[in-house]
C-alpha atoms as a PDB file:
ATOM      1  CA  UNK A   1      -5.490 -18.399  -5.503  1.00  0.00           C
ATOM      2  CA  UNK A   2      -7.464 -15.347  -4.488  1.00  0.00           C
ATOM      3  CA  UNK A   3      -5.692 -11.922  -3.319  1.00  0.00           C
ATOM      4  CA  UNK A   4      -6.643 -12.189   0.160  1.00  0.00           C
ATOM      5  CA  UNK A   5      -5.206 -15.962   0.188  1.00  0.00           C
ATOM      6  CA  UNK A   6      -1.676 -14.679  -1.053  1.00  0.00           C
ATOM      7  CA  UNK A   7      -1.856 -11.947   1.184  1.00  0.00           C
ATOM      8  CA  UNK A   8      -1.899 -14.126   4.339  1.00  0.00           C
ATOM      9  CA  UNK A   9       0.139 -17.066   2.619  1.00  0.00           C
ATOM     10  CA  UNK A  10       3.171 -13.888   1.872  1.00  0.00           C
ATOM     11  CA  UNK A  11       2.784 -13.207   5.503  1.00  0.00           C
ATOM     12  CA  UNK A  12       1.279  -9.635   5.485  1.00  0.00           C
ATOM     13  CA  UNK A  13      -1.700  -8.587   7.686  1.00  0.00           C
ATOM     14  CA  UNK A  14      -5.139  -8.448   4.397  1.00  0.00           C
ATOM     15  CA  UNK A  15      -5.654  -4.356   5.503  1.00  0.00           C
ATOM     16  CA  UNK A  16      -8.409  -3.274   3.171  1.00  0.00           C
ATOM     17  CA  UNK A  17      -5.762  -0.824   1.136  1.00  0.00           C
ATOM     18  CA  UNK A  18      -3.528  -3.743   0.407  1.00  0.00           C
ATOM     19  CA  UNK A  19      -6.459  -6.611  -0.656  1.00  0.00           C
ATOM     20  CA  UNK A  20      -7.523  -3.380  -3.128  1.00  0.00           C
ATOM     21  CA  UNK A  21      -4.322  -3.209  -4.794  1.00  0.00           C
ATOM     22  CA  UNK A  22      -3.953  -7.357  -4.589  1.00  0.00           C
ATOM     23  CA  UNK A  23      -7.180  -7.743  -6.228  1.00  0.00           C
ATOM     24  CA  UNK A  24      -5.751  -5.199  -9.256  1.00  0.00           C
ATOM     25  CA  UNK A  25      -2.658  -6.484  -9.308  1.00  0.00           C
ATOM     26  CA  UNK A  26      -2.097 -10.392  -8.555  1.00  0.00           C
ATOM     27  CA  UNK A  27      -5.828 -11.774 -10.070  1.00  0.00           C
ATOM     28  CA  UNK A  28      -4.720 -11.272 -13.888  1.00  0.00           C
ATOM     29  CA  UNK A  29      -1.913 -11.539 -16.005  1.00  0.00           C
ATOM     30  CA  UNK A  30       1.441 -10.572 -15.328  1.00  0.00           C
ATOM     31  CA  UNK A  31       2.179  -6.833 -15.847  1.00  0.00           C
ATOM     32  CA  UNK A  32       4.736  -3.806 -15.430  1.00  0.00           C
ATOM     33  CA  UNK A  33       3.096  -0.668 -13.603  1.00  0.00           C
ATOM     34  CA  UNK A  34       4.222   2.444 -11.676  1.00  0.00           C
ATOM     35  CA  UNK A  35       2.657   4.196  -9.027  1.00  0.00           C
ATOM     36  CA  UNK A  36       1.204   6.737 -10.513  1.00  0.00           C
ATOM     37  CA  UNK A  37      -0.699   3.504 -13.221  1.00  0.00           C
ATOM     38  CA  UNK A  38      -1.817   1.834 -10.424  1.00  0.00           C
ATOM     39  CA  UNK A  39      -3.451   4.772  -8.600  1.00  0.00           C
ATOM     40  CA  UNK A  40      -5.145   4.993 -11.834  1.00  0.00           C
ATOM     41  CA  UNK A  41      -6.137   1.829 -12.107  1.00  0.00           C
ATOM     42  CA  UNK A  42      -7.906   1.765  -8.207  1.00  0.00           C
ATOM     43  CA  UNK A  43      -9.451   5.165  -9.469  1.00  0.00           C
ATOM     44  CA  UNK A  44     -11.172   3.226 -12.405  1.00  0.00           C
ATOM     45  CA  UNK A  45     -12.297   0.707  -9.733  1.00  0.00           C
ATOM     46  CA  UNK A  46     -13.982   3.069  -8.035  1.00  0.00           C
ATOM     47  CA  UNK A  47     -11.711   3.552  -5.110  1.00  0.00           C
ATOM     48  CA  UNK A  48      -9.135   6.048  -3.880  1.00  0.00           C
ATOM     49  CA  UNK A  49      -5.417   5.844  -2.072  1.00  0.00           C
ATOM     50  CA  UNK A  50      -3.031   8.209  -1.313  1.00  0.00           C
ATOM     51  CA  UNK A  51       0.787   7.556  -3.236  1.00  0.00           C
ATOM     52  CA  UNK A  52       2.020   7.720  -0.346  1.00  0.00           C
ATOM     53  CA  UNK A  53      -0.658   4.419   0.722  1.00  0.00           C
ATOM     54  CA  UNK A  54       0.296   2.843  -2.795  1.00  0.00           C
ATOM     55  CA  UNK A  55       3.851   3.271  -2.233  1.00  0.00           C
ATOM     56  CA  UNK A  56       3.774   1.991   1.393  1.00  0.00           C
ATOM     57  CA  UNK A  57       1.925  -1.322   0.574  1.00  0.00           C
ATOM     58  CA  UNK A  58       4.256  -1.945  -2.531  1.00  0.00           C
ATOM     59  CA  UNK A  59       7.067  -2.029  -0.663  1.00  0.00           C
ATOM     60  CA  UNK A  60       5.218  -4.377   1.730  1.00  0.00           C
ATOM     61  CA  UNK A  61       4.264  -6.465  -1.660  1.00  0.00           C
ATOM     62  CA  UNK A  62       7.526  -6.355  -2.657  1.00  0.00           C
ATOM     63  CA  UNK A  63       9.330  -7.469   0.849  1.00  0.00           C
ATOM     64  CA  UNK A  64       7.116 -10.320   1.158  1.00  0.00           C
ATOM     65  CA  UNK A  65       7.987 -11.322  -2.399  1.00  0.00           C
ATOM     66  CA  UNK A  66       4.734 -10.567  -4.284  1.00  0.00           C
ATOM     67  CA  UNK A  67       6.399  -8.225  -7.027  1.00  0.00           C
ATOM     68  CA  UNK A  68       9.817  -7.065  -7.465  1.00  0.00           C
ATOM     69  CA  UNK A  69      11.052  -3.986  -8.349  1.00  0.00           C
ATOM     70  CA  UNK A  70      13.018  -3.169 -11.603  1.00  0.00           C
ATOM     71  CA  UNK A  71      15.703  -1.248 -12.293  1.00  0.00           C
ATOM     72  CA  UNK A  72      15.295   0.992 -15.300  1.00  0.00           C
ATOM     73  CA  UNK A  73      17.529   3.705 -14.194  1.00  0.00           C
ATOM     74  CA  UNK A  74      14.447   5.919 -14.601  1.00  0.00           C
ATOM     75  CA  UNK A  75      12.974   8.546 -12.153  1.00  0.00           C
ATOM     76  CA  UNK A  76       9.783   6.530 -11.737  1.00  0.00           C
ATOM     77  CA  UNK A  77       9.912   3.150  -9.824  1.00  0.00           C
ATOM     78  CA  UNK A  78       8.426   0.284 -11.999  1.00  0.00           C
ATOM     79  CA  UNK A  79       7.384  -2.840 -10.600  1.00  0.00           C
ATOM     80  CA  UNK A  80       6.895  -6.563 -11.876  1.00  0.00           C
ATOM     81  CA  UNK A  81       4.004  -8.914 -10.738  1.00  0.00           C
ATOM     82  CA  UNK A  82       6.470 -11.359 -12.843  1.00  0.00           C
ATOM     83  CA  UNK A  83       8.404 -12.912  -9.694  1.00  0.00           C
ATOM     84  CA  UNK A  84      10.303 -15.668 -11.578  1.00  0.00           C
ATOM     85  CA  UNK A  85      13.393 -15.159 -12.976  1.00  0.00           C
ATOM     86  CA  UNK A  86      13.343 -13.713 -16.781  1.00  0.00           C
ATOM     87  CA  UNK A  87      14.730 -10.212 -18.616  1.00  0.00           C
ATOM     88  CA  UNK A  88      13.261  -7.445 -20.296  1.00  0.00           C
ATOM     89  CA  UNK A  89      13.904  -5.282 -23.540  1.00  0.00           C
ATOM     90  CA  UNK A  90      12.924  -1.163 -22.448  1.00  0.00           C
ATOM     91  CA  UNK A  91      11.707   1.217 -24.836  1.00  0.00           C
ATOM     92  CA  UNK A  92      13.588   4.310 -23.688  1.00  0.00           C
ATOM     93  CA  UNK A  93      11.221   6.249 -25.248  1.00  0.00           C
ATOM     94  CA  UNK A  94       8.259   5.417 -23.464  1.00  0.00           C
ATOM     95  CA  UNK A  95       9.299   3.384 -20.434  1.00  0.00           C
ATOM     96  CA  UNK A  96       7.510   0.219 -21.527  1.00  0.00           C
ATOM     97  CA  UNK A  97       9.479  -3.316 -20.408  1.00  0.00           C
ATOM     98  CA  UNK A  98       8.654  -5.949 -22.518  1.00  0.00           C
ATOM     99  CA  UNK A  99       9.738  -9.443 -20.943  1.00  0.00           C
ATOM    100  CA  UNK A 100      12.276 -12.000 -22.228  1.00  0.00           C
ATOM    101  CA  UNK A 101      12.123 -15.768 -21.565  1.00  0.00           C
ATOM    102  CA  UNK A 102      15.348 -16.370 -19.775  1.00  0.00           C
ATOM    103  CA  UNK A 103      15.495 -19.555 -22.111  1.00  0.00           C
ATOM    104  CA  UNK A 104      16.234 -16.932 -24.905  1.00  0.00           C
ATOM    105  CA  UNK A 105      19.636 -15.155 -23.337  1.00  0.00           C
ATOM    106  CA  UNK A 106      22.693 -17.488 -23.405  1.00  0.00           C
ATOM    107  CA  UNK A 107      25.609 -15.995 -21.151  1.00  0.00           C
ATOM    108  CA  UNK A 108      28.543 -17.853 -21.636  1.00  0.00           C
ATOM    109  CA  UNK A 109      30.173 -16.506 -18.348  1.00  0.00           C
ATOM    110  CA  UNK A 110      29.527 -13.972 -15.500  1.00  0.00           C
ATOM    111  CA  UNK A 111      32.132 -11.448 -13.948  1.00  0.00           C
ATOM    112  CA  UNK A 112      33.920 -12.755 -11.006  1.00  0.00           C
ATOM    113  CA  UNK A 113      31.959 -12.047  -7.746  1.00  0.00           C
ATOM    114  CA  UNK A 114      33.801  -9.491  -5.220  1.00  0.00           C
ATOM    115  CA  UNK A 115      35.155 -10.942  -2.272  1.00  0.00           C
ATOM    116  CA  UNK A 116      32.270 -11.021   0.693  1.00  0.00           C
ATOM    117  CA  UNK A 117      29.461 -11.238  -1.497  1.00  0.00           C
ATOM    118  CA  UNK A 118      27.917 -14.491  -3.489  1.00  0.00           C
ATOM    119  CA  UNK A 119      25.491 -13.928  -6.105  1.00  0.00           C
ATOM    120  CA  UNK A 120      21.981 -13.092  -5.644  1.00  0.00           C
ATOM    121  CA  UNK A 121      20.978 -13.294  -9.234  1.00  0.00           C
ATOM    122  CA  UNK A 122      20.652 -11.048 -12.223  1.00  0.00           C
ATOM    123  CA  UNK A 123      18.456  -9.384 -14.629  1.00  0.00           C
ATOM    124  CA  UNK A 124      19.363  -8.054 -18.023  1.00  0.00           C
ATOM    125  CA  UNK A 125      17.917  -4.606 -19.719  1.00  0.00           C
ATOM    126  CA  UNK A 126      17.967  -4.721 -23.038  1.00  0.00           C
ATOM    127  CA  UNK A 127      17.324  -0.773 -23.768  1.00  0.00           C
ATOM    128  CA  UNK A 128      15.621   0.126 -27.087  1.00  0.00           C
ATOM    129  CA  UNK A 129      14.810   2.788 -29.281  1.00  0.00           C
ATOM    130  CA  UNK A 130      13.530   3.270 -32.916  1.00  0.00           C
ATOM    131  CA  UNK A 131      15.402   3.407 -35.777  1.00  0.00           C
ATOM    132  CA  UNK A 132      15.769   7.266 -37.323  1.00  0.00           C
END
């Protein structure tokens, strides 16, 4: 499905600022980026945005269910064109997530869920480093 399609199929408006970073972002393979990567990447294509743009029409992507978000506990937000449900090991040297079929995590059980809230789902971060 083209970028424009899954624009208007996710229910957002196809500005031209968005169907630049849907063309770079949802026409390839699945990948982990940041900001700062993907203004790169629209640079290389011959284009330019604003972070400020960028940011704006990820969290538009990202409310309308086009990439999520993960949480690295980092200062830099990285995001996920990887919608479906799976894990990821993170180099903490480097910042790179590398996924994880969920197939290959077995959790025998979850904590109890607080009172008031029902689960949502989960994601586990495997952090990693090299060996001295």
């Amino acid at each position: 499905m083209n970028s424009l399609k899954r624009l208007r199929n996710s229910g957002l408006r196809p500005t031209r600022q968005r169907i630049m970073i849907a063309d770079i972002l949802l026409n390839g393979p699945n990948r982990h980026f940041n900001t700062e990567t993907l203004q790169n990447d629209i640079e290389k294509s011959g284009g330019h945005m604003a972070l400020a743009t960028i940011y704006n029409c990820l969290n538009s992507f990202k409310t309308a269910g086009l990439i999520k978000q993960i949480d690295t506990q980092g200062e830099t937000a990285v995001f996920d064109t990887n919608v479906k449900p799976h894990h990821h090991f993170l180099n903490e040297e480097n910042g790179e997530l590398i996924d994880i079929d969920p197939v290959e995590l077995k959790l025998e059980k979850l904590p109890k869920i607080p009172k008031g809230y029902i689960l949502n789902g989960f994601e586990v971060i495997i952090k990693l480093h090299k060996k001295l």
